[in-house]
N, C-alpha and C. Protein backbone atom coordinates (compact mmCIF):
# COMPACT_ATOMS: atom_id res chain seq x y z
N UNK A 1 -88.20 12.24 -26.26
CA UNK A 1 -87.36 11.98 -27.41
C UNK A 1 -85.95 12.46 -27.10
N UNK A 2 -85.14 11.40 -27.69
CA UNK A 2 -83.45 11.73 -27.80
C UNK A 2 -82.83 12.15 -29.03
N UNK A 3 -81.81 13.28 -29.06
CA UNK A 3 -80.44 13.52 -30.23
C UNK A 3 -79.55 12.32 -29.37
N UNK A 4 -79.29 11.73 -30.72
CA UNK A 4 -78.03 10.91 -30.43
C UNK A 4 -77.14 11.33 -31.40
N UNK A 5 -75.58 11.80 -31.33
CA UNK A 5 -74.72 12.25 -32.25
C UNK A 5 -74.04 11.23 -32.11
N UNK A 6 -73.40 10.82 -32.77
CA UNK A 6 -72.69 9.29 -32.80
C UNK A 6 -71.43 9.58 -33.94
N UNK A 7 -70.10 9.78 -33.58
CA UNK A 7 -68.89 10.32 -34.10
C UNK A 7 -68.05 8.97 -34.23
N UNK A 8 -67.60 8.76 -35.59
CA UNK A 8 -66.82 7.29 -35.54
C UNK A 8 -65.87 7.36 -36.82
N UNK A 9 -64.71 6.68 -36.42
CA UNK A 9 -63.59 6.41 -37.34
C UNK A 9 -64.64 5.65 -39.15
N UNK A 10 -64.00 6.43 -39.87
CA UNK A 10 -64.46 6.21 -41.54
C UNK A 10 -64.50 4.51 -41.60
N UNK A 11 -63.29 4.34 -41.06
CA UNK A 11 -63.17 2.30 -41.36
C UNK A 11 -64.40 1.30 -41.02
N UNK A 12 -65.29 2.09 -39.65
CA UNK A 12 -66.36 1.40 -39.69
C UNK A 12 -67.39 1.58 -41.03
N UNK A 13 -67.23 1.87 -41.93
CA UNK A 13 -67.95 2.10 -42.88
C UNK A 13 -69.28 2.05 -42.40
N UNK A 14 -69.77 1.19 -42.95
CA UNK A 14 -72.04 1.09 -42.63
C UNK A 14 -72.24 0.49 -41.40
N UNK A 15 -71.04 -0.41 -40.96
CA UNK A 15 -71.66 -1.13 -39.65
C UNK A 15 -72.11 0.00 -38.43
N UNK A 16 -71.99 1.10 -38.08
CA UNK A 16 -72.66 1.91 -37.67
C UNK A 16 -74.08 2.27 -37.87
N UNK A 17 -74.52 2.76 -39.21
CA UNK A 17 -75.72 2.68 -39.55
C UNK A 17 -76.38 1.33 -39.69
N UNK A 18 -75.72 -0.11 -39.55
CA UNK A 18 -76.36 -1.31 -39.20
C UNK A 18 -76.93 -1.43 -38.36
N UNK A 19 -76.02 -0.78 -36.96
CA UNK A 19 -76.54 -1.09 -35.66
C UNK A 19 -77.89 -0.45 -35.39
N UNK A 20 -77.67 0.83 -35.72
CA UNK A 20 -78.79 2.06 -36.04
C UNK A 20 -80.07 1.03 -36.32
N UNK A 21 -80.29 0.73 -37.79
CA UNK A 21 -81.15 0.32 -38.10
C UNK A 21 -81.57 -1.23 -37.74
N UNK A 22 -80.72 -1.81 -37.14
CA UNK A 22 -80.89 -3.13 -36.31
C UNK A 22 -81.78 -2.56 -34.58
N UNK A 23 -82.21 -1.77 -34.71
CA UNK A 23 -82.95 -1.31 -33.24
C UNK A 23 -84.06 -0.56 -33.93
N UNK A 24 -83.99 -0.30 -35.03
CA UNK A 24 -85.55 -0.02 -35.98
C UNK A 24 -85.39 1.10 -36.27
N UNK A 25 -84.34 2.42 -36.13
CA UNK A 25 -84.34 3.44 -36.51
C UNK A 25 -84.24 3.55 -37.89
N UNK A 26 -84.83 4.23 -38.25
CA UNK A 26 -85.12 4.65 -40.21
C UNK A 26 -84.12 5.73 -39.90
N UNK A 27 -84.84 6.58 -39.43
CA UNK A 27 -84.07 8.16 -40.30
C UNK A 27 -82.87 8.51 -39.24
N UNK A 28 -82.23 9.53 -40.28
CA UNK A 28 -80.81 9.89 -39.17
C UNK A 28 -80.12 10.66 -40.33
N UNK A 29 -79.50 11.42 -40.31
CA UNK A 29 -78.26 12.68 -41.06
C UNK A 29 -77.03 12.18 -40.79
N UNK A 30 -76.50 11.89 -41.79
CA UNK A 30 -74.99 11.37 -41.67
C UNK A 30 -74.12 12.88 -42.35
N UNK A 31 -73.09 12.62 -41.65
CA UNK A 31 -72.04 13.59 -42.20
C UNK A 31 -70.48 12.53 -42.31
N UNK A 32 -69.99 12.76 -43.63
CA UNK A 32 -69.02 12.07 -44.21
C UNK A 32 -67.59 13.16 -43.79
N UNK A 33 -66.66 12.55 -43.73
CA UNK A 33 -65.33 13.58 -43.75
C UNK A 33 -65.55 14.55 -42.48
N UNK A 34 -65.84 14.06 -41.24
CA UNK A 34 -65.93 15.03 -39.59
C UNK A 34 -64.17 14.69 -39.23
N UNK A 35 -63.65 15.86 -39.22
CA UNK A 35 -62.54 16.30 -38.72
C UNK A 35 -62.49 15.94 -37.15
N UNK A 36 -61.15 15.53 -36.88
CA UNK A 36 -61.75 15.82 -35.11
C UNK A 36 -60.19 14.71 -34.30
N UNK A 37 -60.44 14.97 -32.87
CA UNK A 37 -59.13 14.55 -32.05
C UNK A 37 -59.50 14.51 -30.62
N UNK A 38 -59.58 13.46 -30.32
CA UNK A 38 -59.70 13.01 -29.26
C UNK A 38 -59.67 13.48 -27.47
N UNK A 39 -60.38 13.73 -26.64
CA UNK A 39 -59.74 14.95 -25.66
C UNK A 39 -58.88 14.28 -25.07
N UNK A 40 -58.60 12.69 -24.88
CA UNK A 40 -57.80 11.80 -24.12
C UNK A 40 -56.98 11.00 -24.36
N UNK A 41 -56.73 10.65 -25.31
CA UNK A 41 -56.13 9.64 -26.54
C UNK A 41 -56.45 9.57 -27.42
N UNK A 42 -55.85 8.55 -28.36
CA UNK A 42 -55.82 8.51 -30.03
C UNK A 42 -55.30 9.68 -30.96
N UNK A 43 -55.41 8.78 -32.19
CA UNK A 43 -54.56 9.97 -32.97
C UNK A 43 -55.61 10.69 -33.87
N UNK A 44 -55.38 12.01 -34.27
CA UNK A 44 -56.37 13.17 -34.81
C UNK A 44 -57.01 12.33 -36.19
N UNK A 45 -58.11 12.64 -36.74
CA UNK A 45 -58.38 12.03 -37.55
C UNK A 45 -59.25 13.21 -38.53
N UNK A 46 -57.82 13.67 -38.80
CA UNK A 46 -57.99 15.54 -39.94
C UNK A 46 -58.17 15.15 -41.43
N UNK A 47 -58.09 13.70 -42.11
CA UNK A 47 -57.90 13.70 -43.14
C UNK A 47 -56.98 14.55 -43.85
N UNK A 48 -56.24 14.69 -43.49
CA UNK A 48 -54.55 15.28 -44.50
C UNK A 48 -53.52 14.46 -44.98
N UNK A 49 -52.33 15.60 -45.03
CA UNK A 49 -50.98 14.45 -45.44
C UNK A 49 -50.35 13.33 -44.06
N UNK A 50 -50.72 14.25 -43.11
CA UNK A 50 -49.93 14.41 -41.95
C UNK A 50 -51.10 13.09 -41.25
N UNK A 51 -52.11 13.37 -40.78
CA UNK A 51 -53.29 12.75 -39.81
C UNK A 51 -54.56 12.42 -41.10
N UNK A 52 -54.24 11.20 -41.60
CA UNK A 52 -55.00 10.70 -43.07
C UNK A 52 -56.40 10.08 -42.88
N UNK A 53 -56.44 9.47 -41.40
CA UNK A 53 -57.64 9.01 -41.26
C UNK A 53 -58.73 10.00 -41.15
N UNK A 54 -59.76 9.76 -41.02
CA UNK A 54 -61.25 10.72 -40.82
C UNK A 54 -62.39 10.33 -40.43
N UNK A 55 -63.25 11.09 -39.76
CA UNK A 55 -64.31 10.11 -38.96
C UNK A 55 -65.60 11.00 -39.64
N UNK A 56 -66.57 9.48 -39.81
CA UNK A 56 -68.11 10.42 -40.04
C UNK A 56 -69.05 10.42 -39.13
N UNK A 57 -70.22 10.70 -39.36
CA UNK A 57 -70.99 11.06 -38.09
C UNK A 57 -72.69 10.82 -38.45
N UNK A 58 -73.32 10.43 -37.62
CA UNK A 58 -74.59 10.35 -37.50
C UNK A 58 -75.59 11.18 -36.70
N UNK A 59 -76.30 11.77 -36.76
CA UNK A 59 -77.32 12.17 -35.81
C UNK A 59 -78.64 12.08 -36.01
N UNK A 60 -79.06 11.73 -35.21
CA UNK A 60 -80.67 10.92 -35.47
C UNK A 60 -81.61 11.83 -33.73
N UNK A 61 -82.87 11.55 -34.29
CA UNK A 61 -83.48 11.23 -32.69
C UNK A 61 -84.05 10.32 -32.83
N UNK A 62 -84.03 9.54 -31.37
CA UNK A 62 -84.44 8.03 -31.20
C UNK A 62 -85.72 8.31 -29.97
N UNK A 63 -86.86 7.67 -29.80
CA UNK A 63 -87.45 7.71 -28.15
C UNK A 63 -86.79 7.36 -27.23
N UNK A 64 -87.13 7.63 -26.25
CA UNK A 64 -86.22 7.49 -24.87
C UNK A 64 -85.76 6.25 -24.44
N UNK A 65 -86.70 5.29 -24.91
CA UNK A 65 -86.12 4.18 -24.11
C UNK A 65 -85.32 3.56 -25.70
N UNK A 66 -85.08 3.91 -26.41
CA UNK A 66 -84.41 3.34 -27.54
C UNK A 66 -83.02 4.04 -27.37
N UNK A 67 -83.00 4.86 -26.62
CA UNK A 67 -81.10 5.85 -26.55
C UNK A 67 -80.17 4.83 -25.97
N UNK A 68 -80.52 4.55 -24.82
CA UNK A 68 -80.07 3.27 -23.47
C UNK A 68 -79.66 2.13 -24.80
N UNK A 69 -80.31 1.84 -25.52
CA UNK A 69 -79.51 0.61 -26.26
C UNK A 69 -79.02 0.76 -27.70
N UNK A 70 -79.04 1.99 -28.21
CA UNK A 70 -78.13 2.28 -28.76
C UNK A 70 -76.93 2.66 -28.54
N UNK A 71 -76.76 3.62 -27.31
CA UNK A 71 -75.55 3.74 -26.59
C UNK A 71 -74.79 2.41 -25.96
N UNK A 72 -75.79 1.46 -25.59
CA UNK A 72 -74.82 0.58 -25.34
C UNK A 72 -74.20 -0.35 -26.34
N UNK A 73 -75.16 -0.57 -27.55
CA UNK A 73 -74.42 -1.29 -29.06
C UNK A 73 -73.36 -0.53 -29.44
N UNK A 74 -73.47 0.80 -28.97
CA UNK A 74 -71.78 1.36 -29.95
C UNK A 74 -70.50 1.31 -28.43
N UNK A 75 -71.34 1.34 -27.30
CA UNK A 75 -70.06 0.74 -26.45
C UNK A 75 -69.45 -0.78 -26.41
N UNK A 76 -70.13 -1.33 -27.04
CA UNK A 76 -69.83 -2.81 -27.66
C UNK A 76 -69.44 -3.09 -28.09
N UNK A 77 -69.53 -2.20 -29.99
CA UNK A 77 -68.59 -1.99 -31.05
C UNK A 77 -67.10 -1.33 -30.54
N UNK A 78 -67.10 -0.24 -29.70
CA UNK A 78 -66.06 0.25 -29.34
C UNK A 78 -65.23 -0.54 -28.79
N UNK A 79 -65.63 -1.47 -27.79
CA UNK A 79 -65.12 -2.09 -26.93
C UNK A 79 -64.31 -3.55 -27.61
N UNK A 80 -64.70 -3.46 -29.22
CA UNK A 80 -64.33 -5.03 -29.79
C UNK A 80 -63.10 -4.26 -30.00
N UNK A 81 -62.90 -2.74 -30.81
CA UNK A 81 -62.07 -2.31 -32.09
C UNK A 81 -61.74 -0.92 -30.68
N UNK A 82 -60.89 -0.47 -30.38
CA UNK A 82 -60.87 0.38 -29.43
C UNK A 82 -60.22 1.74 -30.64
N UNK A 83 -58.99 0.81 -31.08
CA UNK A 83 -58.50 1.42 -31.44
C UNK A 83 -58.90 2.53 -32.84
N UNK A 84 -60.08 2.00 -32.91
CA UNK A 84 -60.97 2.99 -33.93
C UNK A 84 -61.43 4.60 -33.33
N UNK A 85 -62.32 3.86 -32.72
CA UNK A 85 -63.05 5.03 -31.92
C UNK A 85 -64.43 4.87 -32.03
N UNK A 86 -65.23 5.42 -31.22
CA UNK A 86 -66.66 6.24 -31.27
C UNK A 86 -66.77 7.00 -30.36
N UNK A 87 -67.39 7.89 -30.60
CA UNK A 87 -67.48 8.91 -29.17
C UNK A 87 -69.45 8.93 -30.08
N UNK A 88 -70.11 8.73 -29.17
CA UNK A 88 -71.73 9.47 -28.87
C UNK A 88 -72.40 9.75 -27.69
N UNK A 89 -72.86 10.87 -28.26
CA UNK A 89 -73.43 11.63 -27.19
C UNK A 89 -74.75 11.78 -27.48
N UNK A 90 -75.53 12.24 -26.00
CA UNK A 90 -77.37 11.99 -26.31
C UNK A 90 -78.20 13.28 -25.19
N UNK A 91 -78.77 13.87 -25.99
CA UNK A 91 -79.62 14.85 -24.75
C UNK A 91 -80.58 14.87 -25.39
N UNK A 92 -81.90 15.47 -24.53
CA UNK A 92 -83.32 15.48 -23.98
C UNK A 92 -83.69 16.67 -25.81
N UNK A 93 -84.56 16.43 -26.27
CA UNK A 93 -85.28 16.93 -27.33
C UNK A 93 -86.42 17.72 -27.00
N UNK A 94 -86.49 18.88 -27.17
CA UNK A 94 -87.40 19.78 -26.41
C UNK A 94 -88.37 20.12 -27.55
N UNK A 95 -88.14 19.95 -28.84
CA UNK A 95 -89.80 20.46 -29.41
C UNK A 95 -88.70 20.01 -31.30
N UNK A 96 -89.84 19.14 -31.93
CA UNK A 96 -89.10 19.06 -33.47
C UNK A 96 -90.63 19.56 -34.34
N UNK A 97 -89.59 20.38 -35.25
CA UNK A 97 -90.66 20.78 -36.29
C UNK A 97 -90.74 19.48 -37.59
């Protein structure tokens, strides 16, 4: 089993959790209003006066062979809209209560 954290600009609204559940995943923890700035580009997305945009976030675990194509549907999405963002990340699940 995989954590997939999946960090994305607010504007994608649900189409994130579309993709999610377009590969059969049910469950997952969203977090609304994730602060955050890029280590390489783009602009901060703090929700303030100054940096207004804001990104939310997903984290789910998926089985192993379901990570490989979720990671590649949000490099897909990324790759249409760059200028949004996603950053996700995925490691090895060692024991869930």
């Amino acid at each position: 089993m995989k954590a997939v954290f999946v960090v994305y600009n607010q504007a994608y609204g649900d189409e994130i959790v579309a993709i999610v559940e377009g590969l059969g995943q049910r469950g997952f923890t969203r977090f609304d209003g994730v602060g955050g700035r890029g280590s390489v580009s783009g602009i901060p997305h703090l929700d303030n006066h100054a940096w207004p945009e804001y990104n939310d976030a997903l984290m789910l675990l998926v089985e192993d062979e379901t990570a490989p194509r979720l990671l590649a549907a949000l490099r897909e999405k990324d790759a249409a809209t760059p200028e949004l963002g996603i950053k996700a990340f995925s490691w090895k699940v060692e024991e869930v209560l």
